[in-house]
PDB file of N, CA and C in Angstrom:
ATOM      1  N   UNK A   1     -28.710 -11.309  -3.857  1.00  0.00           N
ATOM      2  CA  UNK A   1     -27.574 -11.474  -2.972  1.00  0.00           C
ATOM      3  C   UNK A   1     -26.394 -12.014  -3.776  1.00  0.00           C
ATOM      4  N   UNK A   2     -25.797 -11.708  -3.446  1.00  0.00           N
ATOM      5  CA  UNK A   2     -24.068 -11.991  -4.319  1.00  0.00           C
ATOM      6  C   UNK A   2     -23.736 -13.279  -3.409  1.00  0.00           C
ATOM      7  N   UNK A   3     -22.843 -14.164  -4.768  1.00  0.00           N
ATOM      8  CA  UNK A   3     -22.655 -15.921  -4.340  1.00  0.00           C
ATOM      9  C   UNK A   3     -21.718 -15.456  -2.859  1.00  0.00           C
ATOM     10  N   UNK A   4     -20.677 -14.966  -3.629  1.00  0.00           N
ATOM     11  CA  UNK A   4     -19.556 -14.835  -1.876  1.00  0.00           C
ATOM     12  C   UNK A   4     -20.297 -14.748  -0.868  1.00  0.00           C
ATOM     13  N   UNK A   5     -20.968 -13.582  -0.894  1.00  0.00           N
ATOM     14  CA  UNK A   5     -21.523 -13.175   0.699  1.00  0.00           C
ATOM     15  C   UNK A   5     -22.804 -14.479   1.281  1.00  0.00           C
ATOM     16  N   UNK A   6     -23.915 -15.459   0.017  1.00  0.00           N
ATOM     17  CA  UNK A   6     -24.230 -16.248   0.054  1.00  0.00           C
ATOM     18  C   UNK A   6     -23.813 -17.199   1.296  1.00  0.00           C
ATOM     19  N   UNK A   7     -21.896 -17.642   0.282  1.00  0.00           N
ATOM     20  CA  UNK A   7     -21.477 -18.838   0.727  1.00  0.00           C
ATOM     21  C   UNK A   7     -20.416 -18.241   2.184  1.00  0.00           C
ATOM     22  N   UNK A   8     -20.620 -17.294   2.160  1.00  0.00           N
ATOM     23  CA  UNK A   8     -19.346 -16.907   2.906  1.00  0.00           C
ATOM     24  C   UNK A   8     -18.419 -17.020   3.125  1.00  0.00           C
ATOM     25  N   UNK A   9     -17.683 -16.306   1.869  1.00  0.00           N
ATOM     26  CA  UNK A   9     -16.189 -16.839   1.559  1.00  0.00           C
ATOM     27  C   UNK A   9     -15.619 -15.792   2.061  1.00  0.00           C
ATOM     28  N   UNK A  10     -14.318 -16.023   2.620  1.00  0.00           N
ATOM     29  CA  UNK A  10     -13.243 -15.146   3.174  1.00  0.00           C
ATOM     30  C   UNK A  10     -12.711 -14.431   2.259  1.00  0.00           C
ATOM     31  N   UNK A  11     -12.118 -13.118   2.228  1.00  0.00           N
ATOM     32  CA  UNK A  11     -11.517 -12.484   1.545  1.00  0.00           C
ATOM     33  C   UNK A  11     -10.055 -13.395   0.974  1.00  0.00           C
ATOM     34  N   UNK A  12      -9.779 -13.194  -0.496  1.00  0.00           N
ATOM     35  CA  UNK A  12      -8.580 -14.017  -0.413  1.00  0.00           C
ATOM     36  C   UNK A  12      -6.713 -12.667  -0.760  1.00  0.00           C
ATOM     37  N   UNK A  13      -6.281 -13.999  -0.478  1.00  0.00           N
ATOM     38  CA  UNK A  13      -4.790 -12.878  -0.750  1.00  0.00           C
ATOM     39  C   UNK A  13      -4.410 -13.153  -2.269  1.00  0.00           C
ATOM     40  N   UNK A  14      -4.016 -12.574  -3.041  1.00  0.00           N
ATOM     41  CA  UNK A  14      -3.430 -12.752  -3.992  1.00  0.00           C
ATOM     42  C   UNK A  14      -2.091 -13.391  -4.339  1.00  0.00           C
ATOM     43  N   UNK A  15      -1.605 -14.766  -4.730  1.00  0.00           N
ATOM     44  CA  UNK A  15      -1.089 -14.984  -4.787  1.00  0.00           C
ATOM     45  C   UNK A  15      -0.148 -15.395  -6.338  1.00  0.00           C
ATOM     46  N   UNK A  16       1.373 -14.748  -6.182  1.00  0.00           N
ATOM     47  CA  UNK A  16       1.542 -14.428  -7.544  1.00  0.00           C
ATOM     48  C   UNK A  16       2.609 -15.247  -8.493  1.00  0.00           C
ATOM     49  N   UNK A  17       2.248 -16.732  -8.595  1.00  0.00           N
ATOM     50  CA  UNK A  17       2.855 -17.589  -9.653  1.00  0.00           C
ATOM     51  C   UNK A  17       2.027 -18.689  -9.580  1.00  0.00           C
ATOM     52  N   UNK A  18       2.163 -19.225 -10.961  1.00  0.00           N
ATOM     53  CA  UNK A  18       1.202 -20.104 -11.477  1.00  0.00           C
ATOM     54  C   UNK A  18       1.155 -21.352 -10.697  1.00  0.00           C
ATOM     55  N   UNK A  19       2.871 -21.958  -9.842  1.00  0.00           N
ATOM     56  CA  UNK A  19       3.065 -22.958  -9.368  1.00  0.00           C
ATOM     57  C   UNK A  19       2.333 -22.820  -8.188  1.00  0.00           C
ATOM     58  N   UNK A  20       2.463 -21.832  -7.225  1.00  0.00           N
ATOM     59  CA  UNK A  20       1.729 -21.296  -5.923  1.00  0.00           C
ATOM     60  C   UNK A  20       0.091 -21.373  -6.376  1.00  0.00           C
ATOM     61  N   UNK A  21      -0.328 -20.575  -7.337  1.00  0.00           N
ATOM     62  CA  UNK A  21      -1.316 -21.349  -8.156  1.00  0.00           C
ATOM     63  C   UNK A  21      -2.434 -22.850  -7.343  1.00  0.00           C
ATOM     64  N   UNK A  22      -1.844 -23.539  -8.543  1.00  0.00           N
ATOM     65  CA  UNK A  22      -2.031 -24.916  -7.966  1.00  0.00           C
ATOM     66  C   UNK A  22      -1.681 -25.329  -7.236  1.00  0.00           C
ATOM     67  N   UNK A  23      -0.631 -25.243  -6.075  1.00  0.00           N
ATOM     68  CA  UNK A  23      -0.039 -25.751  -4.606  1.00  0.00           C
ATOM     69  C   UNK A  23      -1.227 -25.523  -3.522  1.00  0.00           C
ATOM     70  N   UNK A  24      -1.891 -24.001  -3.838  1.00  0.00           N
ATOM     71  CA  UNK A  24      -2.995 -23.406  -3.075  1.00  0.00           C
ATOM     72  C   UNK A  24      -4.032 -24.021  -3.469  1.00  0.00           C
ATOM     73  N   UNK A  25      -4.494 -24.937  -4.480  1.00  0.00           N
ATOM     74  CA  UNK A  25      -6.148 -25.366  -5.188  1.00  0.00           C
ATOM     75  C   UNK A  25      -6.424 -24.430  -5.760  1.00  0.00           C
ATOM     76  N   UNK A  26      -6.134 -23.215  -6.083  1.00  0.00           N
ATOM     77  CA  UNK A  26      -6.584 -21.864  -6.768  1.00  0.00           C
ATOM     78  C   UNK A  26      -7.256 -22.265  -8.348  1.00  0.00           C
ATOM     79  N   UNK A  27      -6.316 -23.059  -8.919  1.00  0.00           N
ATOM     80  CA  UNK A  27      -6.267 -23.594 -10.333  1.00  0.00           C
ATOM     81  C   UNK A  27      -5.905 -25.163 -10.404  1.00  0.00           C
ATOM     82  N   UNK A  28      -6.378 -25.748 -11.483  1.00  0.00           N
ATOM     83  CA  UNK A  28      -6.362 -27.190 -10.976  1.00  0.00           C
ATOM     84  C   UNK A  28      -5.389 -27.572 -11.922  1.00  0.00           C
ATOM     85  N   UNK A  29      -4.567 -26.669 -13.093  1.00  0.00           N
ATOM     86  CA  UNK A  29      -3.792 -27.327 -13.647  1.00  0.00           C
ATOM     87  C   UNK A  29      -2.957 -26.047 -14.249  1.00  0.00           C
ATOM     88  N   UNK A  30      -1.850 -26.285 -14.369  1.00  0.00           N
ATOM     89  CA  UNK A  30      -0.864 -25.132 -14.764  1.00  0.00           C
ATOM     90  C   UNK A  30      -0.117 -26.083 -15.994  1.00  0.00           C
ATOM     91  N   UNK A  31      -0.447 -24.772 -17.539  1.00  0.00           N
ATOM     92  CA  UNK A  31       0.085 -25.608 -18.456  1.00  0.00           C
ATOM     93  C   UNK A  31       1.629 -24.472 -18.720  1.00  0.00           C
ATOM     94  N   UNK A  32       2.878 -25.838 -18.502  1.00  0.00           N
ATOM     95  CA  UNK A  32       4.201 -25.447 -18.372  1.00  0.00           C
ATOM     96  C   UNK A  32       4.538 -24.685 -19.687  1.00  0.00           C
ATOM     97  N   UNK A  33       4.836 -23.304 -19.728  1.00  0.00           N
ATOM     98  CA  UNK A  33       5.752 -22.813 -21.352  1.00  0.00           C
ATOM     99  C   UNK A  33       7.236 -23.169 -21.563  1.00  0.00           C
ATOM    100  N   UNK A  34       8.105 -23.736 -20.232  1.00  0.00           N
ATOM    101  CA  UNK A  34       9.649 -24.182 -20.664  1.00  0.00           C
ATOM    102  C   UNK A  34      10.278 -23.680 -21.417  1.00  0.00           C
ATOM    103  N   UNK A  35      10.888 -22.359 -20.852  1.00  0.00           N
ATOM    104  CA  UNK A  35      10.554 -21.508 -20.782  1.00  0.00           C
ATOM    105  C   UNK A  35       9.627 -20.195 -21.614  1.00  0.00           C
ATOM    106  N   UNK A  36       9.947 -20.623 -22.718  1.00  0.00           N
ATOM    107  CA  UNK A  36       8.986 -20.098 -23.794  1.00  0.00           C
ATOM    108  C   UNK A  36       8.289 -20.945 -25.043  1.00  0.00           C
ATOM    109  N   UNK A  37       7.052 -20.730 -24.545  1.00  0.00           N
ATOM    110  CA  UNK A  37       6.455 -21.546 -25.414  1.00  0.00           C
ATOM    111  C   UNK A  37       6.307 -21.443 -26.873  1.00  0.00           C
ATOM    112  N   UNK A  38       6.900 -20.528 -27.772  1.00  0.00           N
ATOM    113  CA  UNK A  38       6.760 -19.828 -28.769  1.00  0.00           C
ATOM    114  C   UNK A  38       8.609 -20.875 -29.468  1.00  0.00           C
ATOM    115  N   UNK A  39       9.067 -21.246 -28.425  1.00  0.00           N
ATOM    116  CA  UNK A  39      10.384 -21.461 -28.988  1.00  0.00           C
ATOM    117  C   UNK A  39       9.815 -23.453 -28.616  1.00  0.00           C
ATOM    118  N   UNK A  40       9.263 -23.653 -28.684  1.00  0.00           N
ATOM    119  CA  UNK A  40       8.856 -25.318 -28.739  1.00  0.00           C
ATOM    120  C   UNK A  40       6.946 -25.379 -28.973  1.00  0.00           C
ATOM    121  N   UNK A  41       6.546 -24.935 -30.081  1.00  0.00           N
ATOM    122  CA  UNK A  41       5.231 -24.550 -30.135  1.00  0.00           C
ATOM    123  C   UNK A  41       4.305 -25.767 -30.460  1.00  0.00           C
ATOM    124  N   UNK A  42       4.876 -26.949 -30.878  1.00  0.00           N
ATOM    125  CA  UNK A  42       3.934 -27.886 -31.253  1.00  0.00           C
ATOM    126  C   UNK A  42       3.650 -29.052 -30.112  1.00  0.00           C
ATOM    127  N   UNK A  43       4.715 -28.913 -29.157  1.00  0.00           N
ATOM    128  CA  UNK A  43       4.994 -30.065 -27.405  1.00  0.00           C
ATOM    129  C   UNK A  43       4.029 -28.906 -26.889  1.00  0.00           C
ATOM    130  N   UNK A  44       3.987 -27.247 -26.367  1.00  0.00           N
ATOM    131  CA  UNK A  44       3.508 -26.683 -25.770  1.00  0.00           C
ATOM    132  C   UNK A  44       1.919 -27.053 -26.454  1.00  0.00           C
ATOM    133  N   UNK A  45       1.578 -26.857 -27.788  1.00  0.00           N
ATOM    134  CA  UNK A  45       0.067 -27.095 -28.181  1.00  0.00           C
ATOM    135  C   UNK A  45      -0.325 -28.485 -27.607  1.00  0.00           C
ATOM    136  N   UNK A  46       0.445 -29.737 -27.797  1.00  0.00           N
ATOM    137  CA  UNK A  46       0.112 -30.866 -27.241  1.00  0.00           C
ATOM    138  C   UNK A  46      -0.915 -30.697 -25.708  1.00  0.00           C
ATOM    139  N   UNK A  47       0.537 -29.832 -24.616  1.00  0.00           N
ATOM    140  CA  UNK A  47      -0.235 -29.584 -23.263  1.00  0.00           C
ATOM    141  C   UNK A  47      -1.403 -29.485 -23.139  1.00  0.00           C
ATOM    142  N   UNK A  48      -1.431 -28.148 -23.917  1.00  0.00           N
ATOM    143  CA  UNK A  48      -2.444 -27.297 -24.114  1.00  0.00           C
ATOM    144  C   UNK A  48      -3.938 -27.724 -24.156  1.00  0.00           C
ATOM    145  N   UNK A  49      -3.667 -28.728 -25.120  1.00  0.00           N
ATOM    146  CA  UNK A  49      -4.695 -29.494 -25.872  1.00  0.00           C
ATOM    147  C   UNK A  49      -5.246 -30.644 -24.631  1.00  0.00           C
ATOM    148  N   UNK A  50      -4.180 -31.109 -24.314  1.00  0.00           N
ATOM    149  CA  UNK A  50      -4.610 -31.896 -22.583  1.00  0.00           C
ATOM    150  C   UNK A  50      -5.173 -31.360 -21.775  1.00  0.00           C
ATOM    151  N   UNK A  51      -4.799 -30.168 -21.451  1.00  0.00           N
ATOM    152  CA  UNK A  51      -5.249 -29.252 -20.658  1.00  0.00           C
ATOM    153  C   UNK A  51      -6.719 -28.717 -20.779  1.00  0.00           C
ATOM    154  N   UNK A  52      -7.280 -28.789 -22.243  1.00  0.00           N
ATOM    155  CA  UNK A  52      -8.677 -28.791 -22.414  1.00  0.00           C
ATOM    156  C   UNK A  52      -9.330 -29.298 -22.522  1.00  0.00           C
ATOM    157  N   UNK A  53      -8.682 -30.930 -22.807  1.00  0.00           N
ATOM    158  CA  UNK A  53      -9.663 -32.029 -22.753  1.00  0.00           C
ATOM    159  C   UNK A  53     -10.093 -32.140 -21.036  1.00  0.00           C
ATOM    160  N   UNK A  54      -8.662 -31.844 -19.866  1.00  0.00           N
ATOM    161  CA  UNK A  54      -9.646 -32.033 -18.476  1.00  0.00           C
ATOM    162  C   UNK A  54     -10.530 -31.108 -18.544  1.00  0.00           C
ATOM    163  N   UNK A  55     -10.492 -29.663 -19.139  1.00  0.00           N
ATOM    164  CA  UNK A  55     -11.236 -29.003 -18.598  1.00  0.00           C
ATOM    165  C   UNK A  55     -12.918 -29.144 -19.219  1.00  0.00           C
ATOM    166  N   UNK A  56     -12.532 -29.819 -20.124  1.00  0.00           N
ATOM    167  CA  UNK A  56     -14.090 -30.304 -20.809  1.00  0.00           C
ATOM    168  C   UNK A  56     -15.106 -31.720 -20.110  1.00  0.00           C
ATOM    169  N   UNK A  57     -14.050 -31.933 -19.015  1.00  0.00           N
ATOM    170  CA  UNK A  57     -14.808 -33.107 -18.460  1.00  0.00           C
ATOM    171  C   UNK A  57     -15.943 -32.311 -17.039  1.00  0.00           C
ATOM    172  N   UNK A  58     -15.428 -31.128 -16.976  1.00  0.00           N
ATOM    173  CA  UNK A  58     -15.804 -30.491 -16.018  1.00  0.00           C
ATOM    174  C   UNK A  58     -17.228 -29.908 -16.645  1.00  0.00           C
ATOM    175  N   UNK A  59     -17.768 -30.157 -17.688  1.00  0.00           N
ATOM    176  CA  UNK A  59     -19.292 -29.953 -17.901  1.00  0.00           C
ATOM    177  C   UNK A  59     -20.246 -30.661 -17.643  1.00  0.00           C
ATOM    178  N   UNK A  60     -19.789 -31.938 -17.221  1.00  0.00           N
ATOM    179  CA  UNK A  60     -20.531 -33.010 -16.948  1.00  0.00           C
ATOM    180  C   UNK A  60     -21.039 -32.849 -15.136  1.00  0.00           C
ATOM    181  N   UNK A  61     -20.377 -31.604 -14.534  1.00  0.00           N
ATOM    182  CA  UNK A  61     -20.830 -31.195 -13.415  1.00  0.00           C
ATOM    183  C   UNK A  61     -22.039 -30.490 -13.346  1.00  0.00           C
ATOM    184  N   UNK A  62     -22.439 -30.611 -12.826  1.00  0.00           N
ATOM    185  CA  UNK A  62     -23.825 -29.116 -12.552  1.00  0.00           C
ATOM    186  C   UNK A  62     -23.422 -27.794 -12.085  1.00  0.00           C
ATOM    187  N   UNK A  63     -23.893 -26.950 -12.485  1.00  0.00           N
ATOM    188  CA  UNK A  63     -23.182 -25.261 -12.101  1.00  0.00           C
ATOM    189  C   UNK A  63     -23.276 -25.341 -10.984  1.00  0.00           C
ATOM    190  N   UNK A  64     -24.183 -25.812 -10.471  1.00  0.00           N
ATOM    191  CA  UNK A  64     -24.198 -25.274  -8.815  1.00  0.00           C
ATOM    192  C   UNK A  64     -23.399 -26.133  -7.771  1.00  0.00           C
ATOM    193  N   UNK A  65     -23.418 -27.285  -8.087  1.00  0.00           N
ATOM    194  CA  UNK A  65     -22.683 -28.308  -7.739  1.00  0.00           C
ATOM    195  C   UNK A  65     -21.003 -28.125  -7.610  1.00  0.00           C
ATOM    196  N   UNK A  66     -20.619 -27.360  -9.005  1.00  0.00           N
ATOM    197  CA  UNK A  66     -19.296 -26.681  -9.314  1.00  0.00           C
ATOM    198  C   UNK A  66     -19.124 -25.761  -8.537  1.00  0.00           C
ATOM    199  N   UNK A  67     -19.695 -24.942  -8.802  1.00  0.00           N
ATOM    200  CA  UNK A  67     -19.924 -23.610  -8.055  1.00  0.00           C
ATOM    201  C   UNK A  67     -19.581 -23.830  -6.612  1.00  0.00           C
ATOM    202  N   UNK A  68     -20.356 -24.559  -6.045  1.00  0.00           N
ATOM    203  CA  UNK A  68     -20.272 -24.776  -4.340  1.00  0.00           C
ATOM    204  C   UNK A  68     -18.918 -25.561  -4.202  1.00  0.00           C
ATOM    205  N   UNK A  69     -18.326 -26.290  -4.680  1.00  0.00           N
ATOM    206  CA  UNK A  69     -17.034 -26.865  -4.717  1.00  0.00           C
ATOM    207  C   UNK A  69     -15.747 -26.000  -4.259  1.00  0.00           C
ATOM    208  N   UNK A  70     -16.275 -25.303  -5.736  1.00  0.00           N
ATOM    209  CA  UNK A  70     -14.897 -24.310  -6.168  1.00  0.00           C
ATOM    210  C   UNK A  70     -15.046 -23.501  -5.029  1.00  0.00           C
ATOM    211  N   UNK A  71     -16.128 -23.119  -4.044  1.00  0.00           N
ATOM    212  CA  UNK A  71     -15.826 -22.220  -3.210  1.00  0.00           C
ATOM    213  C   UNK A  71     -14.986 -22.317  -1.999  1.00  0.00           C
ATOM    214  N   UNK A  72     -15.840 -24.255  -1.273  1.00  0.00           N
ATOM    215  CA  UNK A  72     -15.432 -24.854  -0.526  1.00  0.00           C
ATOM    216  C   UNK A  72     -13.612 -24.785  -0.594  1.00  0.00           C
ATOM    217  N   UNK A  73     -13.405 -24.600  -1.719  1.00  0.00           N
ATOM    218  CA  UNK A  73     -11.580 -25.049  -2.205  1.00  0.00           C
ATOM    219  C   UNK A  73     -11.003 -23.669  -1.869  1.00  0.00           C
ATOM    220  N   UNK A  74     -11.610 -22.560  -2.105  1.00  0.00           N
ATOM    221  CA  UNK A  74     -10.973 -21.516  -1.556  1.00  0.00           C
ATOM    222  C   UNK A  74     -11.370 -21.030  -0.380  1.00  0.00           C
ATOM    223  N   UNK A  75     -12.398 -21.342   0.203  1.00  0.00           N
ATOM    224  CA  UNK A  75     -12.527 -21.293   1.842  1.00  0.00           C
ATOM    225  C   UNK A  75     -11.219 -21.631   2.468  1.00  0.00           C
ATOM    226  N   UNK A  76     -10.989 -22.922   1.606  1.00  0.00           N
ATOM    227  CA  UNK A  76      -9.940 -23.782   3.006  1.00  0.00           C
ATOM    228  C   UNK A  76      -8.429 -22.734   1.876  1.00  0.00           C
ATOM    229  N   UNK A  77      -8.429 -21.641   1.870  1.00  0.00           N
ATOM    230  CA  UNK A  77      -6.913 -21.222   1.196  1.00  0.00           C
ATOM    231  C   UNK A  77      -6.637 -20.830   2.740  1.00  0.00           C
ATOM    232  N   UNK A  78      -5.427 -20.744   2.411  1.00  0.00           N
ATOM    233  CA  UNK A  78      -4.411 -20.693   3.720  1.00  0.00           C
ATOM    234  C   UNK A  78      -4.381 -21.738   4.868  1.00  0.00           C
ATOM    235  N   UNK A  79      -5.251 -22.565   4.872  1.00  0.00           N
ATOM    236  CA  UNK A  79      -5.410 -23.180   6.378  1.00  0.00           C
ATOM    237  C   UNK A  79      -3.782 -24.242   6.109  1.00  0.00           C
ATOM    238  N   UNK A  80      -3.643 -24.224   5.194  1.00  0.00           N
ATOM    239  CA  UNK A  80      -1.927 -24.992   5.497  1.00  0.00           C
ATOM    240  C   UNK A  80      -0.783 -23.979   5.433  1.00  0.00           C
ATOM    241  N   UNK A  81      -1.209 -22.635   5.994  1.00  0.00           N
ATOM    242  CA  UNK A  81      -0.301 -21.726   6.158  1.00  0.00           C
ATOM    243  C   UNK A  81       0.105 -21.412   7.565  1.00  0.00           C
TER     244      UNK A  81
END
């Protein structure tokens, strides 16, 4: 059986910028380019580098534990729409 149909997650809408992104819970962190990251490359690597240290704390979860979370978070998409 496939996890969605499992947990019974709603179909979702696609939503298309990084800020909408994280406003929705979609993504838990949006790393800023201002406007181009290629033209300030060593402040953008800094982010970057932040940005993977949270995401490395997130192993200390259990897959399934994660798993059921992350779903719960997009169940509730739209309900503040």
């Amino acid at each position: 059986m496939r996890l969605a149909e499992e947990l019974d997650l709603p179909l979702l809408t696609i939503i298309d910028t990084a800020g909408a992104l994280a406003a929705h819970g979609i993504v838990d962190h949006v790393v800023e380019e201002r406007p181009d990251a290629s033209a300030e490359a060593p402040a953008f690597c800094r982010r970057m580098a932040k940005a993977v240290e949270e995401l490395a704390t997130l192993r200390s979860v259990p897959g399934r534990k994660a798993l059921v979370g992350r779903a719960e978070r997009f169940r509730r998409l739209g309900s503040a729409l």
